[in-house]
Protein backbone atom coordinates (compact mmCIF):
# COMPACT_ATOMS: atom_id res chain seq x y z
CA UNK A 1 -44.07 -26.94 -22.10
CA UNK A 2 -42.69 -25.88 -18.74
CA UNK A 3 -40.88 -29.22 -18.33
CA UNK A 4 -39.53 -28.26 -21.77
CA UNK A 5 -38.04 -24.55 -20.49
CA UNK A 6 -36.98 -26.05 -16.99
CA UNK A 7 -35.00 -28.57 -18.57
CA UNK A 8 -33.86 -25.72 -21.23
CA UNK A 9 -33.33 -23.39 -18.14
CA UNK A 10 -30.98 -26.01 -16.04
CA UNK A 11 -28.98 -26.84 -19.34
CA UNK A 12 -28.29 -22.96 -19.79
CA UNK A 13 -26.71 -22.76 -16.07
CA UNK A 14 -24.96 -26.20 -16.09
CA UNK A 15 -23.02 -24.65 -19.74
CA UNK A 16 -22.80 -20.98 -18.09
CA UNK A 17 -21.29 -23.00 -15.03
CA UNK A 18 -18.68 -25.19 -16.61
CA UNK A 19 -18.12 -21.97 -19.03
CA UNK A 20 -16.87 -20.08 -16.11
CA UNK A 21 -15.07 -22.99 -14.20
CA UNK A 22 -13.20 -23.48 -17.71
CA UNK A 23 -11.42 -19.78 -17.71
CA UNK A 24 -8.01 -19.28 -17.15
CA UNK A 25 -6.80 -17.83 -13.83
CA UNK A 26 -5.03 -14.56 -14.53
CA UNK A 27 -2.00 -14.29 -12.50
CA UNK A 28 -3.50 -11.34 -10.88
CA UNK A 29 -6.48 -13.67 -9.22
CA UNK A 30 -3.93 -16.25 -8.06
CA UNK A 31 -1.64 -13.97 -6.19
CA UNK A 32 -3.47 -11.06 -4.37
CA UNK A 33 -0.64 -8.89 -4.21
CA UNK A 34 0.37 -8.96 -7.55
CA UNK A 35 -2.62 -6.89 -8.70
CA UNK A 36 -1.24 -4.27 -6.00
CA UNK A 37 2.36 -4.37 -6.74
CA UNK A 38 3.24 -0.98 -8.82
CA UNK A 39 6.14 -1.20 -11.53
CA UNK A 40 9.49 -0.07 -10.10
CA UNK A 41 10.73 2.96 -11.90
CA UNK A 42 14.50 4.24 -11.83
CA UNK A 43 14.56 6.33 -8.47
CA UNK A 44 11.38 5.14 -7.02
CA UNK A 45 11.33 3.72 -3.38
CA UNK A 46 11.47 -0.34 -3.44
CA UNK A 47 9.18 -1.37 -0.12
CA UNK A 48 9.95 -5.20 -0.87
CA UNK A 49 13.49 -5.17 0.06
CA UNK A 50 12.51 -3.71 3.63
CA UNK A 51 9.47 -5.38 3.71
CA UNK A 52 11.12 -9.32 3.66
CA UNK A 53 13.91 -8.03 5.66
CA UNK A 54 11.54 -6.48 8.46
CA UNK A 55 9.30 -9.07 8.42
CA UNK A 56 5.85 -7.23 8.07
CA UNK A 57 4.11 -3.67 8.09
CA UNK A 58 5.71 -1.86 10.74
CA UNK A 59 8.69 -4.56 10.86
CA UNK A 60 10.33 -5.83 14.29
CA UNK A 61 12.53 -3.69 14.44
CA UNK A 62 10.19 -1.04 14.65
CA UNK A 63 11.20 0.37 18.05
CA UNK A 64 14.21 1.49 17.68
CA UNK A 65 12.99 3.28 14.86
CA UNK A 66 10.45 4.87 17.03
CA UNK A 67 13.76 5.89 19.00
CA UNK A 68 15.98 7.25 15.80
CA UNK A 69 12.93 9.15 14.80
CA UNK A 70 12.98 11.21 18.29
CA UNK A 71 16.11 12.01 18.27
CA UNK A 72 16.80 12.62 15.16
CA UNK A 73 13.80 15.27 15.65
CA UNK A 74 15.20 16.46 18.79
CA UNK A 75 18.73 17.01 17.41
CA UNK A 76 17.03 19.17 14.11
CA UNK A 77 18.35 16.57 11.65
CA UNK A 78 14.39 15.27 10.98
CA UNK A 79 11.33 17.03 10.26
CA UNK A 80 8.56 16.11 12.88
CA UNK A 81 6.29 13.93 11.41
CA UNK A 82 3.30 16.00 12.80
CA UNK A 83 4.51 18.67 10.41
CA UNK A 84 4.39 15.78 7.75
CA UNK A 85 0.92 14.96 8.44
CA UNK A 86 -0.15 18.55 8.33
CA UNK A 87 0.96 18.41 4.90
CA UNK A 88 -0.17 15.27 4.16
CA UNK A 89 -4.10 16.07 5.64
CA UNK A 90 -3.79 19.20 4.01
CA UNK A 91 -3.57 17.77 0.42
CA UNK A 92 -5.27 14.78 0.97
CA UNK A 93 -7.75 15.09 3.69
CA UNK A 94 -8.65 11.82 5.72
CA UNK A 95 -6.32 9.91 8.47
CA UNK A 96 -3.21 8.56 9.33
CA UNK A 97 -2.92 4.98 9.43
CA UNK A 98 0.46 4.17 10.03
CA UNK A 99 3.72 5.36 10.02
CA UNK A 100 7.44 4.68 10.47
CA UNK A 101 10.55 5.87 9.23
CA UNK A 102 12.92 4.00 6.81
CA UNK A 103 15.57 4.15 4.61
CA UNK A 104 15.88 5.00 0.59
CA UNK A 105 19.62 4.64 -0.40
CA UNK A 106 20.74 5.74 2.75
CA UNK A 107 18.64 8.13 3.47
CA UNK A 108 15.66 8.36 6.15
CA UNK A 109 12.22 8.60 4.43
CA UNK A 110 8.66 8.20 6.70
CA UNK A 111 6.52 6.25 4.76
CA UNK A 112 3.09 6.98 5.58
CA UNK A 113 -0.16 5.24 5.25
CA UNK A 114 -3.18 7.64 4.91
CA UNK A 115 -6.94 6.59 4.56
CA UNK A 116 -8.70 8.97 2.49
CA UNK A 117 -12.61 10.15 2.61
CA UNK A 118 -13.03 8.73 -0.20
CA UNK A 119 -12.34 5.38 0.76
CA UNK A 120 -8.23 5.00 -0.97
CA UNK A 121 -5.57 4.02 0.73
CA UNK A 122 -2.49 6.11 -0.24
CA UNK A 123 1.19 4.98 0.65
CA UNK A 124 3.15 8.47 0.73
CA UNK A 125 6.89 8.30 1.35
CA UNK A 126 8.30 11.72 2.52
CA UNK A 127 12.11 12.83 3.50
CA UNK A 128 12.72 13.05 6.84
CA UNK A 129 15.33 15.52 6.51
CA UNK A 130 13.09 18.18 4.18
CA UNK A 131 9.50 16.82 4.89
CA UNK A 132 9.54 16.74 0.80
CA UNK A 133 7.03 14.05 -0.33
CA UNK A 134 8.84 12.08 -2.64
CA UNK A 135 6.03 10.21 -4.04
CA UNK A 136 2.45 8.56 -3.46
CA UNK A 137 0.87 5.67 -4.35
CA UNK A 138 -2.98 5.11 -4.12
CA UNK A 139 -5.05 1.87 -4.09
């Protein structure tokens, strides 16, 4: 009798095995990213056009951003982004990850990466000129 249910017992697993191995991949589970990517929406920032173009998070040219950031504060044409992240800890309390400034049809936006307490990551992207977030997008 126990050969019987070991035998019994190993067929199970070898059909719950080849059962799994058998199941499609969902696009999602091949690619990563695409379970992360969010739909674009008429007047939403696109981050994939900078993205390739930059060539990662904070992108080589990221610098001279550094620099246009400073004085554009300096000269009183960008909010400082320590008044962003006031705002931003404010609503959302956590820390900063990252930041750098970019461009939305010609305009300068920060986008900012904030970790949460509770463990999200959340992608806000904020005007420079008003310190207006524009939107946020948590993971």
């Amino acid at each position: 009798m126990v050969v019987h249910s070991t035998r019994l017992s190993a067929n199970v697993l070898a059909l719950l095995i080849a059962c799994v191995l058998a199941m499609p991949v969902s696009p999602a589970a091949a690619d990563p990213e695409e379970g992360r990517r969010r739909p674009e929406r008429e007047g939403r920032y696109d981050r994939s056009e900078d993205r390739d173009r930059r060539g990662g998070s904070l992108g080589a040219d990221w610098s001279a951003r550094q620099d246009d950031a400073r004085r554009g504060v300096r000269e009183g044409r960008l909010a400082p982004l320590s008044q962003i992240l006031s705002e931003i800890r404010r609503r959302t309390p956590g820390r900063q990850l990252d930041a750098g400034l970019e461009s939305e049809r010609g305009r300068p936006v920060y986008r900012v990466r904030w970790a949460a307490l509770d463990g999200r990551r959340i992608d806000y992207i904020v005007d420079a000129e008003s310190g207006r977030i524009l939107w946020e997008d948590a993971r």
